[in-house]
C-alpha atoms as a PDB file:
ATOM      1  CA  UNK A   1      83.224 -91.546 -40.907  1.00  0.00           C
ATOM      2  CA  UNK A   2      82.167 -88.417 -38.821  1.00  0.00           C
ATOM      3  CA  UNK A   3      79.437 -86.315 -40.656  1.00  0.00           C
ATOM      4  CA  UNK A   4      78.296 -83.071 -39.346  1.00  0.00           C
ATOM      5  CA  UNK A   5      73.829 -83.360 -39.945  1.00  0.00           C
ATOM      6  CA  UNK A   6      70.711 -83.035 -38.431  1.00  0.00           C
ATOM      7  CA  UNK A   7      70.741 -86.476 -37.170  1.00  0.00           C
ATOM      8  CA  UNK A   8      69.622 -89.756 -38.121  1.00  0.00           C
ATOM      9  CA  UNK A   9      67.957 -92.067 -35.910  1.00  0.00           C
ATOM     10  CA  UNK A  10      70.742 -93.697 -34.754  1.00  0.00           C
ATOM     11  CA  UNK A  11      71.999 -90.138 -33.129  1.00  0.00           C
ATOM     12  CA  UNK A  12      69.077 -89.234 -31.509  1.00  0.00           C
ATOM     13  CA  UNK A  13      68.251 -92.879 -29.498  1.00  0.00           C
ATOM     14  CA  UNK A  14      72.211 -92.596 -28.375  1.00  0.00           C
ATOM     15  CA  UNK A  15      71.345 -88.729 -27.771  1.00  0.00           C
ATOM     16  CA  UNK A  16      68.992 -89.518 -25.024  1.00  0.00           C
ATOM     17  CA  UNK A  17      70.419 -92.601 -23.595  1.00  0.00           C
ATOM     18  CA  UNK A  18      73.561 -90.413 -22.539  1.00  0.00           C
ATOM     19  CA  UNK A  19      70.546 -87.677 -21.675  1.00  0.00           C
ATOM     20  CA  UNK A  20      69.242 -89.943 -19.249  1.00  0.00           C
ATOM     21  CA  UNK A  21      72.820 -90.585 -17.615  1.00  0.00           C
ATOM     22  CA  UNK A  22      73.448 -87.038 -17.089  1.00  0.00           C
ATOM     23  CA  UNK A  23      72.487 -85.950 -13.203  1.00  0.00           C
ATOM     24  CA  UNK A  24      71.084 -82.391 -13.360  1.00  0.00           C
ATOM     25  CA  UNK A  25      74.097 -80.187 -11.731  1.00  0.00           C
ATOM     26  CA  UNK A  26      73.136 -77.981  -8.291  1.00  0.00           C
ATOM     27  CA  UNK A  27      72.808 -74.178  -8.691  1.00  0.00           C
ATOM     28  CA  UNK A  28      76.556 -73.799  -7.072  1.00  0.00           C
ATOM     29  CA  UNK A  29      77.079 -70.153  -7.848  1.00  0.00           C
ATOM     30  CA  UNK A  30      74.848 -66.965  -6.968  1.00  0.00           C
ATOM     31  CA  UNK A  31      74.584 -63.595  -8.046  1.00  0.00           C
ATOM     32  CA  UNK A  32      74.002 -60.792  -4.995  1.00  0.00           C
ATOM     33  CA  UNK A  33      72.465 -58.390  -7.378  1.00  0.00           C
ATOM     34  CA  UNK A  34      69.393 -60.543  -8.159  1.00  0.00           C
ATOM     35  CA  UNK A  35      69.486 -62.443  -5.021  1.00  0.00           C
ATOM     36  CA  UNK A  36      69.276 -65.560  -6.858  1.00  0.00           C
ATOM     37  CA  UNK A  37      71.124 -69.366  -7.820  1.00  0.00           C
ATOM     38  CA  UNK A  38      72.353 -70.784 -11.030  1.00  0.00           C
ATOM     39  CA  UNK A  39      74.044 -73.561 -12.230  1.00  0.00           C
ATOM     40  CA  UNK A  40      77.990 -72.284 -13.481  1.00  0.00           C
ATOM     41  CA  UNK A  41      79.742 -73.533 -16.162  1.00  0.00           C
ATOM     42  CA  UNK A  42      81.952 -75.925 -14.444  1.00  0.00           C
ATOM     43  CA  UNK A  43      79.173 -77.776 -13.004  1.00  0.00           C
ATOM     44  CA  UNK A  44      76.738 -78.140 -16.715  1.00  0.00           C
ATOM     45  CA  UNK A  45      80.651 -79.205 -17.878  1.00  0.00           C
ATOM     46  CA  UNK A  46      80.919 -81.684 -15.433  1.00  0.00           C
ATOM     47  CA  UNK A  47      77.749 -83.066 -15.331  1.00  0.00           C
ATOM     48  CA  UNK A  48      78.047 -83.494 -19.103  1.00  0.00           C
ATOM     49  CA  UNK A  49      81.281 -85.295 -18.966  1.00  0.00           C
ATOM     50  CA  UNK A  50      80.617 -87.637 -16.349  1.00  0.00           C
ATOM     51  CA  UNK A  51      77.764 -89.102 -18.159  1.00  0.00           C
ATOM     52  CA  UNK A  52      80.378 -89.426 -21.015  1.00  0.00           C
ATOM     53  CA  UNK A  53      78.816 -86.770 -23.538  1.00  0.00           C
ATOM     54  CA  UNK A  54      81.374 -85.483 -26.143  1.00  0.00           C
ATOM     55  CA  UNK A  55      80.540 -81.640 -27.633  1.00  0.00           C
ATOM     56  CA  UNK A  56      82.078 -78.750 -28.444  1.00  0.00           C
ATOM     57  CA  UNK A  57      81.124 -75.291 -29.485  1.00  0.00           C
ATOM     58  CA  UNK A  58      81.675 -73.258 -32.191  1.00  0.00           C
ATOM     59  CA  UNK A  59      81.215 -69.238 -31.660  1.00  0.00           C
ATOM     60  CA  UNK A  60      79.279 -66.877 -33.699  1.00  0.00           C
ATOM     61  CA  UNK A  61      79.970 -63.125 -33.345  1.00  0.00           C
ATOM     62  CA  UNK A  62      79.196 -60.148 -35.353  1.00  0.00           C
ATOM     63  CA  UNK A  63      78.925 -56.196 -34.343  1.00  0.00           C
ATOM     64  CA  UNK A  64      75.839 -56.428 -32.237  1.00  0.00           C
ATOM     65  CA  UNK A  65      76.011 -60.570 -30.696  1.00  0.00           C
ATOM     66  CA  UNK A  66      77.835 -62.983 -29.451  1.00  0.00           C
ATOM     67  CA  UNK A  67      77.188 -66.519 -28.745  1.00  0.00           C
ATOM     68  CA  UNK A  68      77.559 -70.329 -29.464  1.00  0.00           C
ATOM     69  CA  UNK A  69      76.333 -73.270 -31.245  1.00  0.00           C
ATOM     70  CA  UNK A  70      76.312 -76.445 -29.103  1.00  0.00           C
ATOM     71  CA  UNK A  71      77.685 -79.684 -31.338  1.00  0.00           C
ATOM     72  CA  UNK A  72      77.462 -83.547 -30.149  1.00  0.00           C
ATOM     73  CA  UNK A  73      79.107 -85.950 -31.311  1.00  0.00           C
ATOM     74  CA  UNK A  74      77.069 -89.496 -31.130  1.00  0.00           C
ATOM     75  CA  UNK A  75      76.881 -92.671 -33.689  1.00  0.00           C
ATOM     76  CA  UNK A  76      79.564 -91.182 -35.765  1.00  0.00           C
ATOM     77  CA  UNK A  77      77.900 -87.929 -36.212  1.00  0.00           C
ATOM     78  CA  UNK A  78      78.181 -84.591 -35.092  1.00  0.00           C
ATOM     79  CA  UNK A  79      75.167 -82.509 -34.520  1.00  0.00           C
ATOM     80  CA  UNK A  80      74.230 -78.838 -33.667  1.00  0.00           C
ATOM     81  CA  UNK A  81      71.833 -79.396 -30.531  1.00  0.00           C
ATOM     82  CA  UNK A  82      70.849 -75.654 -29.561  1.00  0.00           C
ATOM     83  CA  UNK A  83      72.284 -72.330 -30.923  1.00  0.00           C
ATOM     84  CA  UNK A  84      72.121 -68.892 -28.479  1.00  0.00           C
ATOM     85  CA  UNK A  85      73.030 -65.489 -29.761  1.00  0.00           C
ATOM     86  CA  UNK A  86      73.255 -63.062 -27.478  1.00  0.00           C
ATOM     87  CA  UNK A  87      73.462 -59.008 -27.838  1.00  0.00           C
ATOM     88  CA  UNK A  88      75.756 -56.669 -27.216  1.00  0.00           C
ATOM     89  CA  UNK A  89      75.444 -53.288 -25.595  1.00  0.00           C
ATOM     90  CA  UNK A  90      79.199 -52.674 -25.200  1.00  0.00           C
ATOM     91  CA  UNK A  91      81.723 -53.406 -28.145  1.00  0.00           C
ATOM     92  CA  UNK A  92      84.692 -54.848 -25.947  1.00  0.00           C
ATOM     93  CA  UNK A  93      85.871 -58.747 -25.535  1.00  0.00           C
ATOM     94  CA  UNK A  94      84.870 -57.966 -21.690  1.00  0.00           C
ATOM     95  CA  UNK A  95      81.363 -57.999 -23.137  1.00  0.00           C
ATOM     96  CA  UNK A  96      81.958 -60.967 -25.741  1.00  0.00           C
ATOM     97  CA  UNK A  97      83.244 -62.810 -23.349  1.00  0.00           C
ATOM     98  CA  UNK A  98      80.349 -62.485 -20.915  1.00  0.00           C
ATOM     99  CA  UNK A  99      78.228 -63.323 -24.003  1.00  0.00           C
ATOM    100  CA  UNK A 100      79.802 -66.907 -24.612  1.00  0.00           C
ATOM    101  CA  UNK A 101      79.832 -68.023 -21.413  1.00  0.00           C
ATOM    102  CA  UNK A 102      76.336 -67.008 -21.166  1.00  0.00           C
ATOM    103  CA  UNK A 103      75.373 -68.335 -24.483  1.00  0.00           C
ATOM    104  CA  UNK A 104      76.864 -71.654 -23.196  1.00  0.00           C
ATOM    105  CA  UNK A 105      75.339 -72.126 -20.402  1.00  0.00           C
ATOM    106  CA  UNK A 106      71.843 -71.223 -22.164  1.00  0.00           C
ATOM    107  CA  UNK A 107      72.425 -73.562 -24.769  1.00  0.00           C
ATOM    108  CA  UNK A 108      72.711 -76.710 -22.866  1.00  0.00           C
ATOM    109  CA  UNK A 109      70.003 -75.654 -20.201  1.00  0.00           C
ATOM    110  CA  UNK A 110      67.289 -75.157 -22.774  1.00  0.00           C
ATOM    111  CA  UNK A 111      68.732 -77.941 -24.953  1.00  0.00           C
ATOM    112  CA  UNK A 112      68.776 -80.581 -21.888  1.00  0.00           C
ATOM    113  CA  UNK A 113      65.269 -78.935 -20.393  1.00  0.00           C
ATOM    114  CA  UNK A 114      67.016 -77.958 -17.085  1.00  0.00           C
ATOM    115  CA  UNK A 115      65.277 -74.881 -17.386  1.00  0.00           C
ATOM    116  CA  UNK A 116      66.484 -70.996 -18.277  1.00  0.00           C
ATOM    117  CA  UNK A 117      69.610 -70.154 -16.770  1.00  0.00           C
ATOM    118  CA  UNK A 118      68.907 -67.678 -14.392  1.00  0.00           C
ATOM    119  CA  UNK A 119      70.297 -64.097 -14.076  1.00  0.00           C
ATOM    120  CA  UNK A 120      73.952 -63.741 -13.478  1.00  0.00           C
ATOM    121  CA  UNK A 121      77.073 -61.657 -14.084  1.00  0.00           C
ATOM    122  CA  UNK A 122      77.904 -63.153 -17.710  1.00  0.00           C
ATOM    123  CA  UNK A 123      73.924 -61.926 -19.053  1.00  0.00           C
ATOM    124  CA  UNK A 124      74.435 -58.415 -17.105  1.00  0.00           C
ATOM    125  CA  UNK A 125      78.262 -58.035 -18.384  1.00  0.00           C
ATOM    126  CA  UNK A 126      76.874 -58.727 -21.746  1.00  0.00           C
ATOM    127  CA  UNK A 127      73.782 -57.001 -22.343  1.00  0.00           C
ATOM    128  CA  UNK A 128      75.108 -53.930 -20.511  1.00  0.00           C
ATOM    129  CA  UNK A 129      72.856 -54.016 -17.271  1.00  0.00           C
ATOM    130  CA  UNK A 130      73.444 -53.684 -13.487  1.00  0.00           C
ATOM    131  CA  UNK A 131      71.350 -53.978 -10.549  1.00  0.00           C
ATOM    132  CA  UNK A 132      67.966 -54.075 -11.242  1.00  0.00           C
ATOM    133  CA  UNK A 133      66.066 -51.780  -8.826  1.00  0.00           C
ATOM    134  CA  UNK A 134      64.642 -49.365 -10.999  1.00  0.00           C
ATOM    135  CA  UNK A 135      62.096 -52.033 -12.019  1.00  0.00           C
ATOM    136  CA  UNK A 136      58.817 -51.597 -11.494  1.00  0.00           C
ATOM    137  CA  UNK A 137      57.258 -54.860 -10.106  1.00  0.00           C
ATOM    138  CA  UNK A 138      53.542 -55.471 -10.413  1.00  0.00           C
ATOM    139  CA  UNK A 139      52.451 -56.803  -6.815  1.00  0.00           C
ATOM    140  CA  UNK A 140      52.768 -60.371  -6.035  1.00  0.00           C
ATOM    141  CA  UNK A 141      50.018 -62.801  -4.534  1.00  0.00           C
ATOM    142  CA  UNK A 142      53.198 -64.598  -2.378  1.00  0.00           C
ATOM    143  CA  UNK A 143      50.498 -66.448  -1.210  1.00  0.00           C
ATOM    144  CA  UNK A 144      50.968 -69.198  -3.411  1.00  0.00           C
ATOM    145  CA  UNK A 145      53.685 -71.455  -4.257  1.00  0.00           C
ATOM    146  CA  UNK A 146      55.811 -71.266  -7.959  1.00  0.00           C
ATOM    147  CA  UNK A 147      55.275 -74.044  -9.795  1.00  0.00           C
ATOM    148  CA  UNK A 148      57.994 -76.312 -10.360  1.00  0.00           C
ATOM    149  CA  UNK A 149      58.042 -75.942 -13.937  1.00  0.00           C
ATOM    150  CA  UNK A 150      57.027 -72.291 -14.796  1.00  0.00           C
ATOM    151  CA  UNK A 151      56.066 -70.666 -18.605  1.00  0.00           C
ATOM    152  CA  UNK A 152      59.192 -70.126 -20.377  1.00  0.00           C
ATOM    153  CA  UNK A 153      60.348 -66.382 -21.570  1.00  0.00           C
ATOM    154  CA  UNK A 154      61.090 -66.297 -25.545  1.00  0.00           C
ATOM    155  CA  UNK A 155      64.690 -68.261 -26.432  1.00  0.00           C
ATOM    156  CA  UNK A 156      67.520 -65.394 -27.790  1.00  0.00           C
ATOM    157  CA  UNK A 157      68.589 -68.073 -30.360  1.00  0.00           C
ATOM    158  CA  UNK A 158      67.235 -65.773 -33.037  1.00  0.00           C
ATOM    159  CA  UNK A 159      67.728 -62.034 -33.357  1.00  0.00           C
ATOM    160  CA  UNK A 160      64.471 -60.531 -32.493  1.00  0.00           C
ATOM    161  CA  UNK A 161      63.352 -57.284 -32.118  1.00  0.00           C
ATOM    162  CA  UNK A 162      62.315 -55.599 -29.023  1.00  0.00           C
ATOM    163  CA  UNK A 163      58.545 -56.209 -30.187  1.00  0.00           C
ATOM    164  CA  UNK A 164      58.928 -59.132 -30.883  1.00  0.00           C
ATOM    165  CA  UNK A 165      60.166 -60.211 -27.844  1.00  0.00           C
ATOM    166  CA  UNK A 166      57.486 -58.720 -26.139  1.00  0.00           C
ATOM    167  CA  UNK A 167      54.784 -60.345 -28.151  1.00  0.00           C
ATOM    168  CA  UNK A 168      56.642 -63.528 -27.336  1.00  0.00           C
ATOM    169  CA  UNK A 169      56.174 -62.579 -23.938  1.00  0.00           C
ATOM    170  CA  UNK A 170      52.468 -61.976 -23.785  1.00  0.00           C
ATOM    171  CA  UNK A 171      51.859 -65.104 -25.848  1.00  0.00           C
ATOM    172  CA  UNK A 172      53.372 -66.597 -22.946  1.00  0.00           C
ATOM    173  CA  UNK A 173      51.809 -64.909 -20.452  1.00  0.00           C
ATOM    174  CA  UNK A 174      48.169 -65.330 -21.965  1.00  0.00           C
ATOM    175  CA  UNK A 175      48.994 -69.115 -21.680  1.00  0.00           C
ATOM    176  CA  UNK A 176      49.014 -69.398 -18.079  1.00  0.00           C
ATOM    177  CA  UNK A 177      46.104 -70.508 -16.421  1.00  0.00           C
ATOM    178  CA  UNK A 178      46.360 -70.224 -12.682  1.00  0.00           C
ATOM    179  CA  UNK A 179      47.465 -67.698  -9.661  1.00  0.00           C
ATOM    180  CA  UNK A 180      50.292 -69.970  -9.206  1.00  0.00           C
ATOM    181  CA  UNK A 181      51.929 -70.043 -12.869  1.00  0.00           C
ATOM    182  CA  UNK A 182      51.293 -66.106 -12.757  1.00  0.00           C
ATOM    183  CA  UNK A 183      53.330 -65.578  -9.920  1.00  0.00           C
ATOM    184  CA  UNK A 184      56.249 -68.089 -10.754  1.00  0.00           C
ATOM    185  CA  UNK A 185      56.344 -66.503 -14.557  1.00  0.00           C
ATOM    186  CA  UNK A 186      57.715 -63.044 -12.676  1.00  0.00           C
ATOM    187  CA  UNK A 187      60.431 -64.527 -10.394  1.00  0.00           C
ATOM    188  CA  UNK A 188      61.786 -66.943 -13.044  1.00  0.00           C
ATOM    189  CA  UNK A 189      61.803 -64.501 -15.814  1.00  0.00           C
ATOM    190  CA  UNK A 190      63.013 -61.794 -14.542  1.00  0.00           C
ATOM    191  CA  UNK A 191      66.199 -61.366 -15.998  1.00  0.00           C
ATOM    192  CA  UNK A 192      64.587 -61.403 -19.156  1.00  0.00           C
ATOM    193  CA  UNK A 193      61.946 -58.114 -17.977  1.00  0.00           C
ATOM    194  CA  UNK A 194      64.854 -56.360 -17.092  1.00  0.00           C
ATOM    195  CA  UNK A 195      66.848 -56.681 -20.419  1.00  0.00           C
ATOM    196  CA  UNK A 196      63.801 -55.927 -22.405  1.00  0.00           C
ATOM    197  CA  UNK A 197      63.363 -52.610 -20.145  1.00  0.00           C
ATOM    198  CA  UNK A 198      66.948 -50.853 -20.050  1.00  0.00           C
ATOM    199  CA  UNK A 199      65.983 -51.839 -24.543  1.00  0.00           C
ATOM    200  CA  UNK A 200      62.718 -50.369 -24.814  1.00  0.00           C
ATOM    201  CA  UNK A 201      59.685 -48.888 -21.892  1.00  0.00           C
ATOM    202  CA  UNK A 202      57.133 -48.950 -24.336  1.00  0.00           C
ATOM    203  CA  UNK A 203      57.516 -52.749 -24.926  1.00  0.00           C
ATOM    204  CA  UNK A 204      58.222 -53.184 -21.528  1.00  0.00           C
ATOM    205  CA  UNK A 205      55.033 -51.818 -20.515  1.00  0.00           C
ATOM    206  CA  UNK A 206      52.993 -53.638 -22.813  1.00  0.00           C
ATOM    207  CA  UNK A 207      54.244 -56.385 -20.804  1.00  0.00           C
ATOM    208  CA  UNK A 208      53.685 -55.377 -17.688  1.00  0.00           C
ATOM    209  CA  UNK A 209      50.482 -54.208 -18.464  1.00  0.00           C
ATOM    210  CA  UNK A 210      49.062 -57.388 -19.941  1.00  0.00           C
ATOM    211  CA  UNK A 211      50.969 -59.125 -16.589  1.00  0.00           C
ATOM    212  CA  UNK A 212      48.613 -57.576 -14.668  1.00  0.00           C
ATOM    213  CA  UNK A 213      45.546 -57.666 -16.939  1.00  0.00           C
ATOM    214  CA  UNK A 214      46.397 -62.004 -16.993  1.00  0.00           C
ATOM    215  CA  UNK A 215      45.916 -61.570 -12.983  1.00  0.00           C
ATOM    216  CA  UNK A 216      42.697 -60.241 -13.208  1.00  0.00           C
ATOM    217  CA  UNK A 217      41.176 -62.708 -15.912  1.00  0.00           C
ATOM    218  CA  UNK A 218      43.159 -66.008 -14.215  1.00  0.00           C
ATOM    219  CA  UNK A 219      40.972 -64.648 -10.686  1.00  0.00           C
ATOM    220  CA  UNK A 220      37.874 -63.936 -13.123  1.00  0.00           C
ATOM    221  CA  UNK A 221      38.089 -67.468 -13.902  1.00  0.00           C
ATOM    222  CA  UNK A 222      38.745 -68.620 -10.794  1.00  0.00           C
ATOM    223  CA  UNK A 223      35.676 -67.313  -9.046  1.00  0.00           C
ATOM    224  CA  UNK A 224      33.413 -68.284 -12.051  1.00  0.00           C
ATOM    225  CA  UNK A 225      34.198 -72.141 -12.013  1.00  0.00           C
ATOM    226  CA  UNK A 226      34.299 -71.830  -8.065  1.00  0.00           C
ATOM    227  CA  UNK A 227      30.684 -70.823  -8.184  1.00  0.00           C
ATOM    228  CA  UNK A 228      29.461 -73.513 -10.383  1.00  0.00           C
END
């Protein structure tokens, strides 16, 4: 008998023994307007399926979101893994669209802990937004390498508001501890800054400003213990 649950024990030791079987997909597809890599669809969808995971999703959509709620089915159960909503700035299934296949994407990234998805035309389409170069970006110390696994921006499973976010934000900003997590948090968020700015500059400053203000004290710190 299939039941639809949080999941028992038996679901979540079969949950990561197919986990373990799935090979983490290449970024195959890039988006010129950010200059960046991320994994598409067809590649999270194959990697899935090749290590023999069975899912679907179910979408959510009301006036102001769109997304998806990721379901497994393992041990004769069926399970919601990760849920992603995503808003809307246009009201048109070009826009809805964009949001699933975002939300998609997002959900079994975050769910799997490949990482965020990184920016690309679904997130843009979606949340309204095009190129991003009337961003103002704090100076970088390129010095230093990103780290491999950077702080994390906020997850859009819930609807938050624009403060909120941002207080997410700085939480996760006051978190980081060295010169390199401070320049990797920029770079790998940055699809994230830019949605919260075309939302809200006040928020988006706050941001920004305590950005910088985490450079300063990470350096502070930095020199202090160096001259112990």
């Amino acid at each position: 008998m299939t039941t639809e649950s949080e999941g028992n024990k038996d679901f979540w030791d079969a949950f990561y023994i197919v986990k373990d079987k799935i090979a983490v997909p290449e970024k195959d597809a890039s988006n010129p307007h950010f200059r960046s890599t991320y994994r598409s669809w067809e590649a999270c969808d194959k990697a899935l399926r090749d290590a023999g995971m069975q899912y679907h999703f179910r979408t959510v959509n009301d006036e102001n979101s769109a997304g998806v709620a990721w379901f497994v089915y393992l041990a004769g159960q069926t399970v919601c893994i990760n849920t992603t909503l995503v808003d809307k700035a246009k009201h048109d299934p070009h826009s809805t669209g964009g949001a699933y296949t975002y939300a998609m994407r997002y959900c079994v990234c975050t769910g799997l802990g490949w990482g965020l998805p990184e920016s690309d035309d679904d997130a843009n389409e979606a949340m309204g937004l095009g190129e991003p170069e009337a961003m103002e970006v704090p100076e970088v110390d390129t010095s230093f390498d990103f780290p491999e696994t950077p702080p994390v921006a906020p997850d859009k499973s819930e609807a938050l508001t624009d403060t909120q976010i941002a207080d997410l934000m700085i939480g996760f900003i006051n978190m980081i501890e060295t010169v390199q997590g401070w320049n990797g948090y920029w770079a790998d968020n940055h699809s994230e800054m830019t949605a919260l700015q075309s939302r809200s500059d006040k928020e988006y400053a706050r941001v920004v400003e305590a950005y910088r203000n985490r450079k300063i004290q990470i350096e502070e710190k930095e020199k202090t213990n160096g001259s112990k």
